[in-house]
N, C-alpha and C. Protein backbone atom coordinates (compact mmCIF):
# COMPACT_ATOMS: atom_id res chain seq x y z
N UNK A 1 -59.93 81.63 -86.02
CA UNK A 1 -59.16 81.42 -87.21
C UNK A 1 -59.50 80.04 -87.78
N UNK A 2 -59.36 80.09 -88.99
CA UNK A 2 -60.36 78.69 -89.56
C UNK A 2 -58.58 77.95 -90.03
N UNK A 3 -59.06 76.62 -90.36
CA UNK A 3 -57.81 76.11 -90.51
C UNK A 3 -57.52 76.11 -92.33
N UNK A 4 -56.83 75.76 -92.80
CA UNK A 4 -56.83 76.22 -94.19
C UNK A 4 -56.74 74.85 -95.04
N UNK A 5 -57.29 74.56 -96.14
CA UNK A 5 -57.96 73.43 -96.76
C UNK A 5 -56.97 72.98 -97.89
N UNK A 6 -56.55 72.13 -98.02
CA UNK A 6 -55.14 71.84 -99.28
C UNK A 6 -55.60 70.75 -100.04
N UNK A 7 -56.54 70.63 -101.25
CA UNK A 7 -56.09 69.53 -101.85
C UNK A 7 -55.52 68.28 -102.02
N UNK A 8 -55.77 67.13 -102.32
CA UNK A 8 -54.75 65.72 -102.09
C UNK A 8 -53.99 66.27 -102.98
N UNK A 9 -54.12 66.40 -104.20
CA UNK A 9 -52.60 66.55 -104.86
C UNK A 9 -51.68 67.42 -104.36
N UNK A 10 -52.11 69.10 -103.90
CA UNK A 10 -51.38 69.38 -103.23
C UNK A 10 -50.39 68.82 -102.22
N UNK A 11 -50.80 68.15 -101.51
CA UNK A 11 -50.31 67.20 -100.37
C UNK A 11 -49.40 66.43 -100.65
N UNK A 12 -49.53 65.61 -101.46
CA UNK A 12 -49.14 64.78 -102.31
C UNK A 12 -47.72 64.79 -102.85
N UNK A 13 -47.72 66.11 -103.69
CA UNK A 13 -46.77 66.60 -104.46
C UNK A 13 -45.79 67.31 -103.01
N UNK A 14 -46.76 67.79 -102.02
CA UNK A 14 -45.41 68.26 -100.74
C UNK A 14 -44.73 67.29 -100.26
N UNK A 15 -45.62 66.06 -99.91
CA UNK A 15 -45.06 65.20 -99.40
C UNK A 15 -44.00 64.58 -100.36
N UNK A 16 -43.87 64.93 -101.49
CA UNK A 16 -42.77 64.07 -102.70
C UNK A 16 -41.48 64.80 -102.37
N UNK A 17 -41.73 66.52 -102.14
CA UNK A 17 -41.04 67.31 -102.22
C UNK A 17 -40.02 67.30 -101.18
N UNK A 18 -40.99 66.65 -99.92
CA UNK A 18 -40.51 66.92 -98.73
C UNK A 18 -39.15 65.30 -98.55
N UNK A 19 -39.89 64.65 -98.91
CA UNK A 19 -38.64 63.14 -98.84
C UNK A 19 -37.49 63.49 -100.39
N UNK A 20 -37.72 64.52 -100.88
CA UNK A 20 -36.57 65.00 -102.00
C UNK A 20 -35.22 65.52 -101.10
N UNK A 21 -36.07 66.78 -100.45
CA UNK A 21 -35.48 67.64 -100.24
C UNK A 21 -35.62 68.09 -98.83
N UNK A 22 -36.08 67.26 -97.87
CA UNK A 22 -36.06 67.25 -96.44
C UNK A 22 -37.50 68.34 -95.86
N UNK A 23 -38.19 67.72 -94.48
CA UNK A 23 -39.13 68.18 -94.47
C UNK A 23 -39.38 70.14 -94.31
N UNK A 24 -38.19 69.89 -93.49
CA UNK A 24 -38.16 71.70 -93.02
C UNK A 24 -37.62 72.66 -94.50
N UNK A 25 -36.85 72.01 -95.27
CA UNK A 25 -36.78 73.21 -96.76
C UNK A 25 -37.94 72.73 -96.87
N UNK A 26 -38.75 72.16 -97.23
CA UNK A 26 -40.07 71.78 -98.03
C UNK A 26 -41.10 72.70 -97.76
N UNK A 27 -40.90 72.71 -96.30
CA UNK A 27 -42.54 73.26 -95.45
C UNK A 27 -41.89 74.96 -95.70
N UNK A 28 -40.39 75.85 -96.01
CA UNK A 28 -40.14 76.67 -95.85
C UNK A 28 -40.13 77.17 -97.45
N UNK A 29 -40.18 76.21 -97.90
CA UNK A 29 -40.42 76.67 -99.67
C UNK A 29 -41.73 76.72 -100.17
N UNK A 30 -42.36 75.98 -99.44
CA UNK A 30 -43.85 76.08 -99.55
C UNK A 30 -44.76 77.08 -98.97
N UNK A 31 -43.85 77.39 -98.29
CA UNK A 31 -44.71 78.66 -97.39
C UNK A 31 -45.50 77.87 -96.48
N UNK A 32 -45.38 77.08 -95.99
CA UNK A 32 -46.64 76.15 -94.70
C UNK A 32 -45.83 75.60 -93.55
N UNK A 33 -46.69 75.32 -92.48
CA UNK A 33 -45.95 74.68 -91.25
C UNK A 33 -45.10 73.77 -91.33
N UNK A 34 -44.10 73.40 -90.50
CA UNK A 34 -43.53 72.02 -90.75
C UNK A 34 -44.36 71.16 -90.09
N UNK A 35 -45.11 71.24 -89.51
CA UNK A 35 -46.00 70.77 -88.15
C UNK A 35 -46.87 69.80 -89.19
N UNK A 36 -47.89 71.03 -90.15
CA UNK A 36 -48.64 70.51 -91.36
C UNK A 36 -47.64 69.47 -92.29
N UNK A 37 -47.21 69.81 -92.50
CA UNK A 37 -46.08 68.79 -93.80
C UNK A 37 -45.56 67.64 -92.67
N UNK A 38 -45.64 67.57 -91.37
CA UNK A 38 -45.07 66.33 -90.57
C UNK A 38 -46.21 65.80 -90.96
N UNK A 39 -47.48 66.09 -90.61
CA UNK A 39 -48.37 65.40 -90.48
C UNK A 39 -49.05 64.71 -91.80
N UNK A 40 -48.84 65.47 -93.21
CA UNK A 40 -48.78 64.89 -93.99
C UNK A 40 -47.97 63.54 -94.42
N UNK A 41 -46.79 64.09 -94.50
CA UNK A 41 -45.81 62.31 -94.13
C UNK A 41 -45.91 61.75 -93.56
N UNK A 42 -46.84 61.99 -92.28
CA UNK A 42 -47.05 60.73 -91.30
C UNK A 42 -48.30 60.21 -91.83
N UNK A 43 -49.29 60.60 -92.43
CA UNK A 43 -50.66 60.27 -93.12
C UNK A 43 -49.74 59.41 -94.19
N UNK A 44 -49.03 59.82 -95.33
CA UNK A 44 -48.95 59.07 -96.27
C UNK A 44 -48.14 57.57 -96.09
N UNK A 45 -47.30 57.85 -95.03
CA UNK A 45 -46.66 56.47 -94.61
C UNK A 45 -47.73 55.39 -93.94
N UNK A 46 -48.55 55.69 -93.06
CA UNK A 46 -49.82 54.69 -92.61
C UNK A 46 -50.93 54.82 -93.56
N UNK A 47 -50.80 55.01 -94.47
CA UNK A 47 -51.72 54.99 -95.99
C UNK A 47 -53.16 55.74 -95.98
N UNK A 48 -52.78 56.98 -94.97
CA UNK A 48 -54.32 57.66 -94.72
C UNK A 48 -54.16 58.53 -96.20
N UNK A 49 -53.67 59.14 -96.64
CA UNK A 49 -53.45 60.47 -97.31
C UNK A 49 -53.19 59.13 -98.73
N UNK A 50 -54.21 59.33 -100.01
CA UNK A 50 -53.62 58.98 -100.88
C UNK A 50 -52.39 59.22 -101.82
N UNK A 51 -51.81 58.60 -101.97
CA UNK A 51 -50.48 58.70 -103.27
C UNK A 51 -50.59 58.10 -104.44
N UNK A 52 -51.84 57.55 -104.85
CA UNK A 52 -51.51 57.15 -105.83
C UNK A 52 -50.99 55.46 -105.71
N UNK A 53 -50.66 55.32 -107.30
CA UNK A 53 -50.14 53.88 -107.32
C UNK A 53 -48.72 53.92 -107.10
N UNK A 54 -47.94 52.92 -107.17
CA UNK A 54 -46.54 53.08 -107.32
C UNK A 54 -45.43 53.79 -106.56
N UNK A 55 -46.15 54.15 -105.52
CA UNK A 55 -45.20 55.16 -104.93
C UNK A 55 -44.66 54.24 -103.59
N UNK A 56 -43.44 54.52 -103.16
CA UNK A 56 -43.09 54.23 -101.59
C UNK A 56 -42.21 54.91 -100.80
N UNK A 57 -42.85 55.09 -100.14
CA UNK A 57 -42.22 55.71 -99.19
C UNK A 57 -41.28 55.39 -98.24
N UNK A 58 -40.37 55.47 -98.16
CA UNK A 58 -38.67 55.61 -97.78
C UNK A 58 -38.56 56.03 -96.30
N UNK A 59 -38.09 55.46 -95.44
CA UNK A 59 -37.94 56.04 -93.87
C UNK A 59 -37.99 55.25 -93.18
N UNK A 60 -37.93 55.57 -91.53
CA UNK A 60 -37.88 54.55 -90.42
C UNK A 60 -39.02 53.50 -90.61
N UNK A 61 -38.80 52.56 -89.67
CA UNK A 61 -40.14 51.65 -89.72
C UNK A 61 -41.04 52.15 -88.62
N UNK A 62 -42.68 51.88 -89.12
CA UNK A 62 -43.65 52.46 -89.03
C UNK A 62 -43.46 51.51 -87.45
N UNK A 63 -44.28 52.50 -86.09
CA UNK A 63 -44.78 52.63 -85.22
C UNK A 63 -45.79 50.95 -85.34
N UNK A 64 -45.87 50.77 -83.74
CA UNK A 64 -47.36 49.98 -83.87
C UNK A 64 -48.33 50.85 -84.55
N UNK A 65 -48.78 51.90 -83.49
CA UNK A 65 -49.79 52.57 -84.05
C UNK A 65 -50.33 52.90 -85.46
N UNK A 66 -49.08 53.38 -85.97
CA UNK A 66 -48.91 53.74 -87.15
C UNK A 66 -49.26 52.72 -88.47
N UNK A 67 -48.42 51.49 -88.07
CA UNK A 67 -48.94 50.06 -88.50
C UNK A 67 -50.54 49.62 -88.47
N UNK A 68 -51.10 50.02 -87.21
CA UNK A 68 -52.43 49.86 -86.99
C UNK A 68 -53.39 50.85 -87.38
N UNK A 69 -53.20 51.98 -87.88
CA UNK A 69 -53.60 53.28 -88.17
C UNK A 69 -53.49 52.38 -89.81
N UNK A 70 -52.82 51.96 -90.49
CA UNK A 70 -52.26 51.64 -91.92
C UNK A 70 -53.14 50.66 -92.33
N UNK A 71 -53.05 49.54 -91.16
CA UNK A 71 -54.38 48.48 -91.18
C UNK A 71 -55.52 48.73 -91.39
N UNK A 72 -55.98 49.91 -90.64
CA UNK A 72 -57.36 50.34 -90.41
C UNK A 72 -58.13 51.28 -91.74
N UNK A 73 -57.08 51.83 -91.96
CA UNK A 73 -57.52 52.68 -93.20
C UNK A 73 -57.28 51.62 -94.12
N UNK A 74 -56.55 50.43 -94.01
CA UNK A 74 -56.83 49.44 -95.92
C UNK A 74 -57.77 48.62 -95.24
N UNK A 75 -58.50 48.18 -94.24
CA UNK A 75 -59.70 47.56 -94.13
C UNK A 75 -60.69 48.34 -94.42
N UNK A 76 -60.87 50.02 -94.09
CA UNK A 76 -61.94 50.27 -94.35
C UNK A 76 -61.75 50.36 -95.95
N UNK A 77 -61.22 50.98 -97.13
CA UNK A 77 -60.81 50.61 -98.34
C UNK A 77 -61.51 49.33 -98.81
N UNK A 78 -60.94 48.06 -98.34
CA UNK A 78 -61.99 46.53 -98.71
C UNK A 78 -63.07 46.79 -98.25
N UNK A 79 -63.30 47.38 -97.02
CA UNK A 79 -64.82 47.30 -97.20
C UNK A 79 -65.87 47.76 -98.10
N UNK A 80 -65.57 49.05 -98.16
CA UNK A 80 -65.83 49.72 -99.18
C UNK A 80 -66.12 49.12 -100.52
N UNK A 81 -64.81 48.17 -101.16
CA UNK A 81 -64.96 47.64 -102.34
C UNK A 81 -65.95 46.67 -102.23
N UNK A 82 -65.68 45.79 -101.26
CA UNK A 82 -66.74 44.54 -100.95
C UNK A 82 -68.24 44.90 -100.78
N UNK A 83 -68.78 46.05 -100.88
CA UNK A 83 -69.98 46.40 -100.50
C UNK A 83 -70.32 46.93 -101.64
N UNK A 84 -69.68 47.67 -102.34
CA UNK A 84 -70.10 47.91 -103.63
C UNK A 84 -70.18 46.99 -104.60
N UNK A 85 -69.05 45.70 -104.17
CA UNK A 85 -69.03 44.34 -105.00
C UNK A 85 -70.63 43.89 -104.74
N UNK A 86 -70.91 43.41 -103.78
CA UNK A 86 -72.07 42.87 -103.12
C UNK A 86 -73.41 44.16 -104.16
N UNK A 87 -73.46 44.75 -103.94
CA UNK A 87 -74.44 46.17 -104.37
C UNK A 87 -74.65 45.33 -105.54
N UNK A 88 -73.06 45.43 -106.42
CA UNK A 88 -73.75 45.23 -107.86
C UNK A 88 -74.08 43.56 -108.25
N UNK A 89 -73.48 42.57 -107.59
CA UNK A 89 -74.13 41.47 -107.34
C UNK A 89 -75.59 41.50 -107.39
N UNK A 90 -75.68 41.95 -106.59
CA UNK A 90 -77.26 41.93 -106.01
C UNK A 90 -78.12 42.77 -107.24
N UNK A 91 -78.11 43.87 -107.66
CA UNK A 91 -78.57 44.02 -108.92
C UNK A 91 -78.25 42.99 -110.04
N UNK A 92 -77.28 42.32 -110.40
CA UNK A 92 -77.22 41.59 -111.75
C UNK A 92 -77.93 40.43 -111.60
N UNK A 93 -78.02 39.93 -110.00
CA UNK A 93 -78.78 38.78 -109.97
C UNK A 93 -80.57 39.48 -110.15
N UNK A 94 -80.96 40.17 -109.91
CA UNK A 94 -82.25 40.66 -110.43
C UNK A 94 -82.44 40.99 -111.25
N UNK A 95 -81.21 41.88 -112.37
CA UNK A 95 -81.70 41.61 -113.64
C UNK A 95 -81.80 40.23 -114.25
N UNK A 96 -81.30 39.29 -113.58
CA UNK A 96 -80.84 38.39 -114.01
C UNK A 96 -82.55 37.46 -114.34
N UNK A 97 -83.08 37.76 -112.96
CA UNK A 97 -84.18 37.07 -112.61
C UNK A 97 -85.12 37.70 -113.58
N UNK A 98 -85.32 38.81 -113.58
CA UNK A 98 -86.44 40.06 -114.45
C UNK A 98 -86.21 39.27 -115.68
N UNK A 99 -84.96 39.10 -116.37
CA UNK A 99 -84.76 38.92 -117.62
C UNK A 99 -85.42 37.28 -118.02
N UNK A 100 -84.96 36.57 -116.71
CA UNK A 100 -85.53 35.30 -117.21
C UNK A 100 -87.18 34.77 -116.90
N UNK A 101 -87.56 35.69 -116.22
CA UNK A 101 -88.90 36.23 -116.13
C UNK A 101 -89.44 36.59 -117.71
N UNK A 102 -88.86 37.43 -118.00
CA UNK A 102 -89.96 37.85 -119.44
C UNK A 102 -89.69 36.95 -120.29
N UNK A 103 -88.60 36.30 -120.22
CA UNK A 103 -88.03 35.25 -121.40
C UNK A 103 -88.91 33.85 -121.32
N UNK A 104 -89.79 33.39 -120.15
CA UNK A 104 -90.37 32.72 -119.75
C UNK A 104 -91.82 33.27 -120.49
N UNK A 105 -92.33 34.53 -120.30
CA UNK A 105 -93.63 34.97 -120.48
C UNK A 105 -93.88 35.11 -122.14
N UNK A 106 -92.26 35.12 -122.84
CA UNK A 106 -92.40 35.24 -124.06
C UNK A 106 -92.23 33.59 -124.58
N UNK A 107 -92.07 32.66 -123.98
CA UNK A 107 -91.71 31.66 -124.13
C UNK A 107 -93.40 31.00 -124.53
N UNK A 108 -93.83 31.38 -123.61
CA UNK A 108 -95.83 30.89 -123.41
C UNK A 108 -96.51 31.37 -124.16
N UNK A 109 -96.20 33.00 -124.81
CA UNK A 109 -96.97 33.76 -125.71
C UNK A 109 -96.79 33.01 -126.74
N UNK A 110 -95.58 32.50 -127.23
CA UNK A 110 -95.25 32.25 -128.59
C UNK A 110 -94.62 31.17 -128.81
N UNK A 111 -94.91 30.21 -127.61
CA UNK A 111 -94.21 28.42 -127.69
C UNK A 111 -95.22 27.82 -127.76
């Protein structure tokens, strides 16, 4: 049996549903496990499962683990940004160079 594939927004919108209106109506109105919908609220509270901006989530305080699970997924996040920061660095400084390269070669043609 294969496991069955849900969308972030899907998720998303359960997990809204589920801190509305408690997890077990949620998972029983939705037609899905409560097991699945725990594990969704436990993703969105240690910041694995995106939500979006603006949102917070309401409930006990987070676990070490959970805390460290929360850490780990917003470091890899910066990394991510920082490497793509660096990426495009590194291209603008070569156009940078290319550009002042020809600006030099046009400088000699016609200075």
């Amino acid at each position: 049996m294969s496991a069955k594939k849900y969308d972030n927004d899907y998720k998303v919108q359960s997990v809204k549903l589920a801190l509305e209106v408690g997890q077990t109506k949620a998972a029983k109105e939705l037609g899905i496990s409560k097991n699945t919908l725990c594990g969704w609220v436990r993703a969105a509270r240690v910041g694995s499962l995106d939500m979006g901006e603006n949102v917070i989530l309401k409930g006990k305080e987070l676990s070490a683990s959970e805390k460290n699970a929360q850490m780990a997924a917003r470091i890899k996040v910066l990394e991510k940004e920082n490497r793509e920061l660096m990426e495009r660095n590194d291209f603008l400084e070569e156009a940078a160079a290319f550009f002042a390269a020809s600006r030099q070669k046009y400088a000699k043609r016609n200075g």
